[in-house]
PDB file of N, CA and C in Angstrom:
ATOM      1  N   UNK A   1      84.070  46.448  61.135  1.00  0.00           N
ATOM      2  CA  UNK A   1      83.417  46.556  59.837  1.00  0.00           C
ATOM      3  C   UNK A   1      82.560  45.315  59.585  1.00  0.00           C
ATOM      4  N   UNK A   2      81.368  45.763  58.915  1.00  0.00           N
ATOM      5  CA  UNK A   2      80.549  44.470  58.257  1.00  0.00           C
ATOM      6  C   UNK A   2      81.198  43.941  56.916  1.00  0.00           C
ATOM      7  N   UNK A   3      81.967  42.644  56.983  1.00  0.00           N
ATOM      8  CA  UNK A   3      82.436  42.656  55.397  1.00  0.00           C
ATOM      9  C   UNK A   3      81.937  41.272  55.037  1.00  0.00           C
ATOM     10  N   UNK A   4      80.915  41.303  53.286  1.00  0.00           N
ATOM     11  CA  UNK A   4      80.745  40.602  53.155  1.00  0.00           C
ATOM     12  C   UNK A   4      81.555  39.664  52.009  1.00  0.00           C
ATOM     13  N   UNK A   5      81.354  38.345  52.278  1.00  0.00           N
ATOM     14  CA  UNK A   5      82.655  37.138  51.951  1.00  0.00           C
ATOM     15  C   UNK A   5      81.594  37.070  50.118  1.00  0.00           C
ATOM     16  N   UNK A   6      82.526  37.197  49.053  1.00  0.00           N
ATOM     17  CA  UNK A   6      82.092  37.091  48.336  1.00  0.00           C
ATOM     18  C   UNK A   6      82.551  36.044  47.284  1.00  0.00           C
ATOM     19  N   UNK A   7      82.293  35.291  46.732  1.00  0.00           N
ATOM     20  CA  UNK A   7      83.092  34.096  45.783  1.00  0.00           C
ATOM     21  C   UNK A   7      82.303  33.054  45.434  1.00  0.00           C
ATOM     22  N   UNK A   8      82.442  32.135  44.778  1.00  0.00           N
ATOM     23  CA  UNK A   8      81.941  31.218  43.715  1.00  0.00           C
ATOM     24  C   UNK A   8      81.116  30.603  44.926  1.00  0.00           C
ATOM     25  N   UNK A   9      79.561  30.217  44.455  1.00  0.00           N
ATOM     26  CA  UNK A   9      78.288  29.441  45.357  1.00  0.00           C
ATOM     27  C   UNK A   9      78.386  28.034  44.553  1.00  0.00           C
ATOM     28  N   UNK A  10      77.574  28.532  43.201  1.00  0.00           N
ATOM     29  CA  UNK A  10      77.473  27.717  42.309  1.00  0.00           C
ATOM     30  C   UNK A  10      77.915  27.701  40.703  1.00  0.00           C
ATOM     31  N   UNK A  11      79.343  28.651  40.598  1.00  0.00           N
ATOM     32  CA  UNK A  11      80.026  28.808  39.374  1.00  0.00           C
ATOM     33  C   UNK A  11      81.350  27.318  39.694  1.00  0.00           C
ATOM     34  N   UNK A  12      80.896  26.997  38.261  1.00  0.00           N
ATOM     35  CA  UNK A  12      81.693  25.295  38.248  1.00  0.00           C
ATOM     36  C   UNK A  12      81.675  24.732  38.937  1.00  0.00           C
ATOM     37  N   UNK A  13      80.267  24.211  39.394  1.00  0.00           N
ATOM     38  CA  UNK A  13      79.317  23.149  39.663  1.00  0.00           C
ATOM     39  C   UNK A  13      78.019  22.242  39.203  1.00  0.00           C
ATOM     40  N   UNK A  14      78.066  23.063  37.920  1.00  0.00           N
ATOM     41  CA  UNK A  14      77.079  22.054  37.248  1.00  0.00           C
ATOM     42  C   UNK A  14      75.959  21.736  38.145  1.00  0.00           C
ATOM     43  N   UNK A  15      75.881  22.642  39.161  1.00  0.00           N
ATOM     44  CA  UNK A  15      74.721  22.723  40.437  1.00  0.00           C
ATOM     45  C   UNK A  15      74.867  21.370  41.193  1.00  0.00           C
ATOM     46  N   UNK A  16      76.065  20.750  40.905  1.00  0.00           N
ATOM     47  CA  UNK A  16      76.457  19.140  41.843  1.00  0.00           C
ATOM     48  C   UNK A  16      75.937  20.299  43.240  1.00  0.00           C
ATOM     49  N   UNK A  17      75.037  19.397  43.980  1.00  0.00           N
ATOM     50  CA  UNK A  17      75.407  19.769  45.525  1.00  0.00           C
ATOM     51  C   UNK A  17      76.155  19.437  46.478  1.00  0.00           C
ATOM     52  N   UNK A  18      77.322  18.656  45.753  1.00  0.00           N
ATOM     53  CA  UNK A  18      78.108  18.272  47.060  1.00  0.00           C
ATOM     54  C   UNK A  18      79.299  19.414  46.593  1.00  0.00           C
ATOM     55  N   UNK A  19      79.749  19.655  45.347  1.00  0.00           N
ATOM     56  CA  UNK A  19      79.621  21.087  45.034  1.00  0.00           C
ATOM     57  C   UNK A  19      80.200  22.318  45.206  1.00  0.00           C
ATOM     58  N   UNK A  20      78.637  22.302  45.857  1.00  0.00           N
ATOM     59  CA  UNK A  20      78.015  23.870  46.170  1.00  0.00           C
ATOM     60  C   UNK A  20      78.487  23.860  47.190  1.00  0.00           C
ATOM     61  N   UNK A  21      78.485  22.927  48.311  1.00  0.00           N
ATOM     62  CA  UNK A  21      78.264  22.862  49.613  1.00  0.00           C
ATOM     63  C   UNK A  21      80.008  23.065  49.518  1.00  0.00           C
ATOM     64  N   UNK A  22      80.811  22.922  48.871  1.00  0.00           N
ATOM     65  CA  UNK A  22      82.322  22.834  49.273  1.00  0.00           C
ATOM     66  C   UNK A  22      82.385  24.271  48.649  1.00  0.00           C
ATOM     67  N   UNK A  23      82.153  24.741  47.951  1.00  0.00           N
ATOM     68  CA  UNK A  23      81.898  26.138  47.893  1.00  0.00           C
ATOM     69  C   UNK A  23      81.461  26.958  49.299  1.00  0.00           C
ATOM     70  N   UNK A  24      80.571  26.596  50.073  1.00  0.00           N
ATOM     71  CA  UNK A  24      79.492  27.393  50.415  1.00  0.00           C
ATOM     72  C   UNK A  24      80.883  26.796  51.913  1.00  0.00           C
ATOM     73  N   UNK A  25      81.228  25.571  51.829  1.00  0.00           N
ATOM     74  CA  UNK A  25      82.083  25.941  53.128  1.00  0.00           C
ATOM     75  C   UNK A  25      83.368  27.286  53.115  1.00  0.00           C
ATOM     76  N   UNK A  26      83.999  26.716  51.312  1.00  0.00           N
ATOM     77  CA  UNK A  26      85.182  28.077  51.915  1.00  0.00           C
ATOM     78  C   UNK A  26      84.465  29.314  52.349  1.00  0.00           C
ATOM     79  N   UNK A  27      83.456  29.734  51.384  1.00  0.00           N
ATOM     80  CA  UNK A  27      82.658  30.995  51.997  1.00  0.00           C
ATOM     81  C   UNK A  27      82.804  31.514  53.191  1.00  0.00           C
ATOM     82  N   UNK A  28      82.204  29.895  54.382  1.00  0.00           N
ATOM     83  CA  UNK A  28      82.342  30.322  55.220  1.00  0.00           C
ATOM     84  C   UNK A  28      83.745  29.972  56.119  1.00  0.00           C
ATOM     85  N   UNK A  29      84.776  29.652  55.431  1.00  0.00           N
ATOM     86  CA  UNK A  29      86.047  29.672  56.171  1.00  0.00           C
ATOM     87  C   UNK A  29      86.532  30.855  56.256  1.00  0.00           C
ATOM     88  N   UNK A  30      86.472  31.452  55.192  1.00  0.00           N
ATOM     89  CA  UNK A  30      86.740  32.917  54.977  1.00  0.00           C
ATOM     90  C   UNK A  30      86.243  33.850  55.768  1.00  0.00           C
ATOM     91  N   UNK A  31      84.721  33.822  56.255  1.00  0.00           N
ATOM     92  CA  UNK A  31      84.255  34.604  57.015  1.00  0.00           C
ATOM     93  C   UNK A  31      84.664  34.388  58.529  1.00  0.00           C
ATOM     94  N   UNK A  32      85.138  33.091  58.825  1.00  0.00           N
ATOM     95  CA  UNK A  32      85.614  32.816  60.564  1.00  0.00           C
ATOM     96  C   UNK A  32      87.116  33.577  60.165  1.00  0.00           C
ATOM     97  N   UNK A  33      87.691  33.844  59.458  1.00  0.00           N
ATOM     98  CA  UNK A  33      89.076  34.518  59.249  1.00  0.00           C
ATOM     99  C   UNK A  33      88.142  35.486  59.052  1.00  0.00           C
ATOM    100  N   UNK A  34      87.747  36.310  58.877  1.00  0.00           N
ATOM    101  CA  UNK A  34      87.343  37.991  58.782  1.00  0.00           C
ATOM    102  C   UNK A  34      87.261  38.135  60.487  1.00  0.00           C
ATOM    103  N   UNK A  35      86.296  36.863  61.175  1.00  0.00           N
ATOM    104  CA  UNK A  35      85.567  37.143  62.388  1.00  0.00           C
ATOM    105  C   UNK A  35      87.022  37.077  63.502  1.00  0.00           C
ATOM    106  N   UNK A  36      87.765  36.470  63.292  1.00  0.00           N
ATOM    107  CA  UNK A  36      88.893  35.910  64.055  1.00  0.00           C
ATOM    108  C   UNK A  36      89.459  37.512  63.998  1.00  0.00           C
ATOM    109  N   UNK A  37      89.799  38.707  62.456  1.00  0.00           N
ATOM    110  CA  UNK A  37      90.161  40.077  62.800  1.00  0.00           C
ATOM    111  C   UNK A  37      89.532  41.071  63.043  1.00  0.00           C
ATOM    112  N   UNK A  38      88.083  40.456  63.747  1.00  0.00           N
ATOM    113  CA  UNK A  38      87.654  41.294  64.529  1.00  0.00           C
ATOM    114  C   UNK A  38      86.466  42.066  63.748  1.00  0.00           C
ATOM    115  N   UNK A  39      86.199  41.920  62.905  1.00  0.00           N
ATOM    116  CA  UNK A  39      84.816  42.011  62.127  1.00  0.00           C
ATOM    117  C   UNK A  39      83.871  41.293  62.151  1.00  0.00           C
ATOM    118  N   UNK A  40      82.840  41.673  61.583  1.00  0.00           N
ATOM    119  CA  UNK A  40      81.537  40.928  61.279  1.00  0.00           C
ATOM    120  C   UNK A  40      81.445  40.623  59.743  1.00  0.00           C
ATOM    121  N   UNK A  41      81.189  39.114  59.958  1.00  0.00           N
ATOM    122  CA  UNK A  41      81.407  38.478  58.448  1.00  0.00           C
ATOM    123  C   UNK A  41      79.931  38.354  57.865  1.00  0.00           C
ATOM    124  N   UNK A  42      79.666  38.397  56.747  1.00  0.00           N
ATOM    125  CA  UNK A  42      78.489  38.203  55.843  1.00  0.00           C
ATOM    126  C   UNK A  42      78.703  37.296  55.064  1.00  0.00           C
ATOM    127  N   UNK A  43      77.662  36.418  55.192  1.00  0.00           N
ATOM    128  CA  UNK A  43      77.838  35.749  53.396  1.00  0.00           C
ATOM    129  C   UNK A  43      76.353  35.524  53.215  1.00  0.00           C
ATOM    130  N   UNK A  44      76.260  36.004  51.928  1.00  0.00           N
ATOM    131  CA  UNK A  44      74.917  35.890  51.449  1.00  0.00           C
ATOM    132  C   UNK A  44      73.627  34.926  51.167  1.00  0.00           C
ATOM    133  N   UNK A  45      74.556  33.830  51.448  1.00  0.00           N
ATOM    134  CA  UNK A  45      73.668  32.336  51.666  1.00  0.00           C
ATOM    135  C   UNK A  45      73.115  32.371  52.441  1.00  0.00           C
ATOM    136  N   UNK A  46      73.764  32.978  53.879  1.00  0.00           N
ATOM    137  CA  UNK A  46      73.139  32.636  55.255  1.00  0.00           C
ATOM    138  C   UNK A  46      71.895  33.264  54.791  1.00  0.00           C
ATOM    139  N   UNK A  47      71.290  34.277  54.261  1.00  0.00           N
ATOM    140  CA  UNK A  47      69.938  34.714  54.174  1.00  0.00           C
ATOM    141  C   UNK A  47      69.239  34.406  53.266  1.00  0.00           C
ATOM    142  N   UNK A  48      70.092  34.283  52.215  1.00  0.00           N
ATOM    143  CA  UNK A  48      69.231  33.884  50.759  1.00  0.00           C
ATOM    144  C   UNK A  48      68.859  32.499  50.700  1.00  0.00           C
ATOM    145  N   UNK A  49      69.560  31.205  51.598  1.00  0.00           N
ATOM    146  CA  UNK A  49      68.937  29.801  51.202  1.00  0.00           C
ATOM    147  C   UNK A  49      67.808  29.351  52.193  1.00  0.00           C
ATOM    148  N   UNK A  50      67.444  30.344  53.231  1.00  0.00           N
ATOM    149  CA  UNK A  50      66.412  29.805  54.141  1.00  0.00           C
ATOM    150  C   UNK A  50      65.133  30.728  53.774  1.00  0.00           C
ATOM    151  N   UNK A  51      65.607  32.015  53.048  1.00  0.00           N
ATOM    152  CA  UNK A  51      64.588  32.947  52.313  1.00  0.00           C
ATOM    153  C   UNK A  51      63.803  31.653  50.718  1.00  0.00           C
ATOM    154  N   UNK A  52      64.887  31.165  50.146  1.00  0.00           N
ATOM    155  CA  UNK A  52      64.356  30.255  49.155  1.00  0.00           C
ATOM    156  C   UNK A  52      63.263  29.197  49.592  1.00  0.00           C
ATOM    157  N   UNK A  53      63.866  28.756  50.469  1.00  0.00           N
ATOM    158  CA  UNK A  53      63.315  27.957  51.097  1.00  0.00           C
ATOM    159  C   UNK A  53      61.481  27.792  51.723  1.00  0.00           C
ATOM    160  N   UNK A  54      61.580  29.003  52.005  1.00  0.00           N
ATOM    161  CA  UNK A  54      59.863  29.169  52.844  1.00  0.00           C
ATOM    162  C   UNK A  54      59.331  30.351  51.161  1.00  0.00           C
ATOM    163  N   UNK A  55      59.891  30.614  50.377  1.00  0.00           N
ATOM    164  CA  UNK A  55      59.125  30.688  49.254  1.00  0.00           C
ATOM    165  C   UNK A  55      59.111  29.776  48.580  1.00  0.00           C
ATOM    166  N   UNK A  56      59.609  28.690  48.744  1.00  0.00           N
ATOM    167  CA  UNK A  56      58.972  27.520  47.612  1.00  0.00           C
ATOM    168  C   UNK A  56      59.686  27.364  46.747  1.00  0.00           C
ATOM    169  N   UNK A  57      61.107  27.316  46.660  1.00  0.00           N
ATOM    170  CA  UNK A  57      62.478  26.985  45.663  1.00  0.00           C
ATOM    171  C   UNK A  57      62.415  25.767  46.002  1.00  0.00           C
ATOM    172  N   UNK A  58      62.480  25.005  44.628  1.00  0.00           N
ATOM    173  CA  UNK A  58      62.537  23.522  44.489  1.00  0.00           C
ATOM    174  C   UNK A  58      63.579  22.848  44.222  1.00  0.00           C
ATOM    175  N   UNK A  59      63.864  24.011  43.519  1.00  0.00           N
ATOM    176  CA  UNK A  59      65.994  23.393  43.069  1.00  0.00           C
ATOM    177  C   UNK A  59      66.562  24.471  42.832  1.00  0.00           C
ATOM    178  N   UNK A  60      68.191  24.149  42.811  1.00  0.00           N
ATOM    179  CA  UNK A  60      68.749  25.304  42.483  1.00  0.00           C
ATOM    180  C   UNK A  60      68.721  26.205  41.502  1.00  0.00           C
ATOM    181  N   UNK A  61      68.575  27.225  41.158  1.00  0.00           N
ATOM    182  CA  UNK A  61      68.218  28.280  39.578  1.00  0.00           C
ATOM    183  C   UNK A  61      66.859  28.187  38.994  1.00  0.00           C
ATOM    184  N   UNK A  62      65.705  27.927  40.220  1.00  0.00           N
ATOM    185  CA  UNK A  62      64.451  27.888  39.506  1.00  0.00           C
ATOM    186  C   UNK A  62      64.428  29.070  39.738  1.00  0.00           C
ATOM    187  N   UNK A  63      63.018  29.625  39.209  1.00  0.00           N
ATOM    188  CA  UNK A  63      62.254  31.352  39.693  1.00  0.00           C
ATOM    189  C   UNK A  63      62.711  31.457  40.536  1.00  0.00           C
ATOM    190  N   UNK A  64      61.975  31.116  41.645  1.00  0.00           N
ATOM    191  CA  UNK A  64      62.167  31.675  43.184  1.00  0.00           C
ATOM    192  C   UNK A  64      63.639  31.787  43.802  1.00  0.00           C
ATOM    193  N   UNK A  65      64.134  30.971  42.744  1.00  0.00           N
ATOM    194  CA  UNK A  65      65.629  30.946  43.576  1.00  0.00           C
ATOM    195  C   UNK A  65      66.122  32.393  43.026  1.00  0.00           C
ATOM    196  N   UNK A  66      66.315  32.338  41.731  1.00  0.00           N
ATOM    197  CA  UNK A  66      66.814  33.712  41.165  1.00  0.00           C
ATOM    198  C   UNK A  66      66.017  34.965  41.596  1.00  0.00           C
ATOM    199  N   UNK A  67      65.143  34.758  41.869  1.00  0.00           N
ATOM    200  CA  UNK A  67      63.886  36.012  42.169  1.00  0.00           C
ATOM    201  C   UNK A  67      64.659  36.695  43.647  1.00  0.00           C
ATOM    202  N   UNK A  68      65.547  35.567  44.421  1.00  0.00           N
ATOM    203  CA  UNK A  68      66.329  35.578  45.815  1.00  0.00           C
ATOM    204  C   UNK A  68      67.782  35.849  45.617  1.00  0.00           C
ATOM    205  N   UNK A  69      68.370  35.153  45.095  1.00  0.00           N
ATOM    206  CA  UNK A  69      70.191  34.888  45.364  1.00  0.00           C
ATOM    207  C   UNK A  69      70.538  36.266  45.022  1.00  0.00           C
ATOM    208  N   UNK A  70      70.650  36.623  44.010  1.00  0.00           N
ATOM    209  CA  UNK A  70      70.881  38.062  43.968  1.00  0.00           C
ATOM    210  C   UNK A  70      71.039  39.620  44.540  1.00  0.00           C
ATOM    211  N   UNK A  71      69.053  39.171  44.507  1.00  0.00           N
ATOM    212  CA  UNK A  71      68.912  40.820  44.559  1.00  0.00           C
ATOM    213  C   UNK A  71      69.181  40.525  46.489  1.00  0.00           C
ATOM    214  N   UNK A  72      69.023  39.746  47.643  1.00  0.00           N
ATOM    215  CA  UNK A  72      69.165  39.502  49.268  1.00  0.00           C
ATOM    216  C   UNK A  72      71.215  40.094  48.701  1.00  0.00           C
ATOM    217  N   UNK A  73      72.359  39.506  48.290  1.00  0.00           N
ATOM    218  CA  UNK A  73      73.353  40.083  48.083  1.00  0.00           C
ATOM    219  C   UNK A  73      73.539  41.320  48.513  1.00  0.00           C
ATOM    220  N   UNK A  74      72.480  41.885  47.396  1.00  0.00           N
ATOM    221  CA  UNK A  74      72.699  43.794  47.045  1.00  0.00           C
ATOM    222  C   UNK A  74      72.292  44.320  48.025  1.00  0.00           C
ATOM    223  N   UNK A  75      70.960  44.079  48.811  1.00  0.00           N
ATOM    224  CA  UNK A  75      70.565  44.573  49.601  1.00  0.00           C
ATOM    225  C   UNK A  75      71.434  44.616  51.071  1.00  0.00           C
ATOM    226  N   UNK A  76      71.855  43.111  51.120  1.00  0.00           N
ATOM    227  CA  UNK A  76      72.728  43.223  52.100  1.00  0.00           C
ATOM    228  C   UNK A  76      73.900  44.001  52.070  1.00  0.00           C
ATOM    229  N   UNK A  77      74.335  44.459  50.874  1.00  0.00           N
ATOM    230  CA  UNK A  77      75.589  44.921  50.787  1.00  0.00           C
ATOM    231  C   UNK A  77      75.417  46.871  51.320  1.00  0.00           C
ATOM    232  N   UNK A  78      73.972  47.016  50.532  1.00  0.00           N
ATOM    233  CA  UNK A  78      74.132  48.209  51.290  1.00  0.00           C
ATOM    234  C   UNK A  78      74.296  48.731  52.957  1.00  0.00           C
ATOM    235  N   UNK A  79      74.293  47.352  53.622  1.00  0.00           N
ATOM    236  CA  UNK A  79      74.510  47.751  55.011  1.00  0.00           C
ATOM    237  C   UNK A  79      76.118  47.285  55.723  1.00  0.00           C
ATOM    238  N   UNK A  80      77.126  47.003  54.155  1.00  0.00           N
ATOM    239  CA  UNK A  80      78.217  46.634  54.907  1.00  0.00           C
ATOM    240  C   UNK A  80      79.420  47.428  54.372  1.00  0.00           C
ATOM    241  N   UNK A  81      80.514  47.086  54.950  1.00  0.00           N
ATOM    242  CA  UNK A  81      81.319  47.914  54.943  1.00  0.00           C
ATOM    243  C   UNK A  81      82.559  47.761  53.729  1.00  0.00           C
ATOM    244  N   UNK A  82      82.398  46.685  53.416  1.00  0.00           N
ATOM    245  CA  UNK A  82      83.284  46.073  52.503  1.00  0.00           C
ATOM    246  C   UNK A  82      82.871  44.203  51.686  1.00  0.00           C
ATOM    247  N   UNK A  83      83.550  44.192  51.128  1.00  0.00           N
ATOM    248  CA  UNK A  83      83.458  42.919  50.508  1.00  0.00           C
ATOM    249  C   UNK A  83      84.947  42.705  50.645  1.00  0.00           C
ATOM    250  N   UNK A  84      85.347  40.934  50.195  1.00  0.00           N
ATOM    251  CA  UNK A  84      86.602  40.037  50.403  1.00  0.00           C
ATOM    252  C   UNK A  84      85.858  39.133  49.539  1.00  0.00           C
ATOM    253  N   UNK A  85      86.567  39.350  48.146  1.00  0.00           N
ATOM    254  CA  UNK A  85      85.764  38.955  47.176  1.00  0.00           C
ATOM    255  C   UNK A  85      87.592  37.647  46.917  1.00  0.00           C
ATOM    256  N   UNK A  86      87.088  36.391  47.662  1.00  0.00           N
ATOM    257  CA  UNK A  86      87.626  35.379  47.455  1.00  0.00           C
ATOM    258  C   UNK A  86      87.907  34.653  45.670  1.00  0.00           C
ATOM    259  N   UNK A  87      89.048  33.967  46.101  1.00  0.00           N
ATOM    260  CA  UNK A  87      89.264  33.395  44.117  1.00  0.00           C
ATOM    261  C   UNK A  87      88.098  32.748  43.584  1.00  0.00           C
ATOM    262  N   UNK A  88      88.397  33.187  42.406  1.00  0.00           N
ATOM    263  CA  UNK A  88      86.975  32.124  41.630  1.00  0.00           C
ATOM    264  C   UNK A  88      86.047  32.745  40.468  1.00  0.00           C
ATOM    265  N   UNK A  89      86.374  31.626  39.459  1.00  0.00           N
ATOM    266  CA  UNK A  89      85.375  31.990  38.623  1.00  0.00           C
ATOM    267  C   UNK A  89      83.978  32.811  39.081  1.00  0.00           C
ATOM    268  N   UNK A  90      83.035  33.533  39.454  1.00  0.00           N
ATOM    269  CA  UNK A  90      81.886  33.909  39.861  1.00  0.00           C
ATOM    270  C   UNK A  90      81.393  35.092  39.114  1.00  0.00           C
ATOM    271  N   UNK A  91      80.177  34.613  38.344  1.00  0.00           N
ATOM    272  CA  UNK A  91      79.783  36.234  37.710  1.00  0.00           C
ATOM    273  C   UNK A  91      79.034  37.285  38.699  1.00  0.00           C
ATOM    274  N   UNK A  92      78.680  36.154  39.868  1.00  0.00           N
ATOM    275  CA  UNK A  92      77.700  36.196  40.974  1.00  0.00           C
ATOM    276  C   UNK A  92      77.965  37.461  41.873  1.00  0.00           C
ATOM    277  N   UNK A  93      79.799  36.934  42.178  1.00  0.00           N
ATOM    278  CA  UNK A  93      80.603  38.022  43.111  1.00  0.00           C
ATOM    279  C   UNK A  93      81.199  39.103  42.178  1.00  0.00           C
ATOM    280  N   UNK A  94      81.560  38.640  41.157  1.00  0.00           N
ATOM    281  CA  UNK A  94      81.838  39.616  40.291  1.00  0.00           C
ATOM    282  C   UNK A  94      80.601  40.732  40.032  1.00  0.00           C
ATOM    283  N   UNK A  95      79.723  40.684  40.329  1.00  0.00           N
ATOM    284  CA  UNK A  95      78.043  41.594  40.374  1.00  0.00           C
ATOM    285  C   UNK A  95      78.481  42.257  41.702  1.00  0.00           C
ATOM    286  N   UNK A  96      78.463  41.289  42.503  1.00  0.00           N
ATOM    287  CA  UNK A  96      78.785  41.956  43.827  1.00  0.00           C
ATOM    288  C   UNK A  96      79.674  43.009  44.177  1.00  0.00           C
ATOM    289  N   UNK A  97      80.795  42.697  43.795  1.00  0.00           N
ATOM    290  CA  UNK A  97      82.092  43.923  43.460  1.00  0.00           C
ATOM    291  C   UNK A  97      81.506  44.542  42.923  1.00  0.00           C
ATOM    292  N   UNK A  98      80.965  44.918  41.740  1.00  0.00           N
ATOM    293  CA  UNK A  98      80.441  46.095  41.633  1.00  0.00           C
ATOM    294  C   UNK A  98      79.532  47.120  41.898  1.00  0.00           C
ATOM    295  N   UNK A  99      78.535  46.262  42.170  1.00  0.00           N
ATOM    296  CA  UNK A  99      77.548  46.993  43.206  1.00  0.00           C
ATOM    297  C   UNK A  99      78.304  47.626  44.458  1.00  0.00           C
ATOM    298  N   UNK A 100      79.098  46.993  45.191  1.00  0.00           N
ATOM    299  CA  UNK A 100      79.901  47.439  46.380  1.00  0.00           C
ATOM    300  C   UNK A 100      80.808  48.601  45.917  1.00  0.00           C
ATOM    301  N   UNK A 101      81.393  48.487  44.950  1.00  0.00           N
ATOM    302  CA  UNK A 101      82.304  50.038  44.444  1.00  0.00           C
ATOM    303  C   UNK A 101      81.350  51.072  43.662  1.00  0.00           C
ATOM    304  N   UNK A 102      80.133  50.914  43.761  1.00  0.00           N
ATOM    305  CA  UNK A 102      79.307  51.688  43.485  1.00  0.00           C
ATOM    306  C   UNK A 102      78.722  52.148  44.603  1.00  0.00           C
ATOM    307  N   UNK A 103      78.682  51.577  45.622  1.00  0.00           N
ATOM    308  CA  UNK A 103      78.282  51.530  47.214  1.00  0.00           C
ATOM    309  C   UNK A 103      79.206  52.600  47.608  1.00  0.00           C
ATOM    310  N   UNK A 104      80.694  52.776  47.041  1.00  0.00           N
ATOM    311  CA  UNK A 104      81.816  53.085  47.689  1.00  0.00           C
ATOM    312  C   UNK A 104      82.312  52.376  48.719  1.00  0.00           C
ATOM    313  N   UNK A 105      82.394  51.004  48.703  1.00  0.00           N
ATOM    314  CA  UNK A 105      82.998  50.248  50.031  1.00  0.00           C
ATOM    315  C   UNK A 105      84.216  49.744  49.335  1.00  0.00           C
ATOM    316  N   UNK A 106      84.997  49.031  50.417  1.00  0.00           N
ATOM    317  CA  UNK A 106      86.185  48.960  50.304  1.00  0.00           C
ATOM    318  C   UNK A 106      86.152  47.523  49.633  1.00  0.00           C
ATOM    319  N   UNK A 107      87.381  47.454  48.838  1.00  0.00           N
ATOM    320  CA  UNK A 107      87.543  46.044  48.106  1.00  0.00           C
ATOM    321  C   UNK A 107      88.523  45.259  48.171  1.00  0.00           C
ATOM    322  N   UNK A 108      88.355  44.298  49.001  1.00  0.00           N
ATOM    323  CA  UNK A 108      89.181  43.373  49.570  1.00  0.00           C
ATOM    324  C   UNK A 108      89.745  42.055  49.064  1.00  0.00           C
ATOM    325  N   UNK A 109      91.176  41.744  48.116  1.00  0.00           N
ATOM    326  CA  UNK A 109      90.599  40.441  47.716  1.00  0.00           C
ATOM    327  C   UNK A 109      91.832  39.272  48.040  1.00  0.00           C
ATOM    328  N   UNK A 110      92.183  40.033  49.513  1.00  0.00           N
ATOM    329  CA  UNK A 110      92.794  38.641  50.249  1.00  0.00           C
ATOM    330  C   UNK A 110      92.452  39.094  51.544  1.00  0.00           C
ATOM    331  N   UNK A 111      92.768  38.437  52.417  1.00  0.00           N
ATOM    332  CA  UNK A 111      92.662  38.273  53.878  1.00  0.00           C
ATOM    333  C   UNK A 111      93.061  39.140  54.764  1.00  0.00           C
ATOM    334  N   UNK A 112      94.432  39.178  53.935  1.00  0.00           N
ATOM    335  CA  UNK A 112      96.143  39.893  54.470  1.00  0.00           C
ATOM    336  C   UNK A 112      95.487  41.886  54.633  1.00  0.00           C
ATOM    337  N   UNK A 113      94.364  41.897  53.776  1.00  0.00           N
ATOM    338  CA  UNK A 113      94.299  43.069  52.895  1.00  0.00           C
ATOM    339  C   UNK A 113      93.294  43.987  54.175  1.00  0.00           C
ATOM    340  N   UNK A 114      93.246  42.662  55.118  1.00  0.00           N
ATOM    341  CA  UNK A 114      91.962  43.348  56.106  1.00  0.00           C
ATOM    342  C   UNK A 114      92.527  43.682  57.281  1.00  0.00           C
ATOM    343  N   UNK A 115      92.341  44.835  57.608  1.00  0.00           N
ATOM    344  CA  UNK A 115      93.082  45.237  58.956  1.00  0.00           C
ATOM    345  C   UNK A 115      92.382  44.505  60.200  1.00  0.00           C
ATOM    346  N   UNK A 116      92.894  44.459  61.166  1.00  0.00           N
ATOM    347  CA  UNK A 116      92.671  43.869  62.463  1.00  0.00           C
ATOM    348  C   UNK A 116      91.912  44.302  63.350  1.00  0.00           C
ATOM    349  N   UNK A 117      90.722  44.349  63.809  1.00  0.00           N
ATOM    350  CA  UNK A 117      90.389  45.409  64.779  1.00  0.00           C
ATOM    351  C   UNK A 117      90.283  44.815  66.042  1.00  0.00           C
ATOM    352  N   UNK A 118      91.576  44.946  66.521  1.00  0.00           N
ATOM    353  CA  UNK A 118      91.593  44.324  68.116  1.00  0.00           C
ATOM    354  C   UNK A 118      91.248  45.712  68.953  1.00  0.00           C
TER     355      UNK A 118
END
């Protein structure tokens, strides 16, 4: 399954980037535990901060950024199989969950919850 890792980027961070970035690691701790049971992990940064980037995002939550973080999410989500919507304040992932159970994908919100595909 494609499942994407969903949880706090920049909810209670005051946009600190050192932060975000401890955010943006569990993200991706979470996703080497999806990859370790044998899935393919997503997280939505990987596309949305290098997409900001070559449009001309200057800081975090300008236009271009919001014009990106979002709607790259949704889109990605329609090509996956589930979400593992990690703890955390996030209105971000909390969007995400729903778009995804509107998707009809599966909703994952521990680790334990993901089967193995050896």
């Amino acid at each position: 399954m494609m499942i994407m890792i969903s949880g706090p980027y920049r909810s209670g961070t005051n946009d600190d980037e050192a932060l975000i970035k401890t955010n943006l690691d569990n993200l991706e701790r979470n996703a080497y535990e999806v990859f370790l049971k044998g899935h393919t992990p997503m997280v939505g940064e990987w596309l949305a901060l290098p997409l900001m980037t070559i449009a001309g995002s200057k800081e975090v939550g300008d236009e271009v950024y919001n014009s990106i973080s979002y709607p790259i999410a949704h889109r990605i989500l329609r090509n996956c199989d589930g979400v593992l919507r990690i703890a955390g304040a996030s209105n971000g992932a909390d969007k995400d969950v729903e778009v995804a159970k509107s998707l009809g994908l599966q909703i994952f919100t521990h680790l334990n919850q993901i089967p193995n595909n050896d």
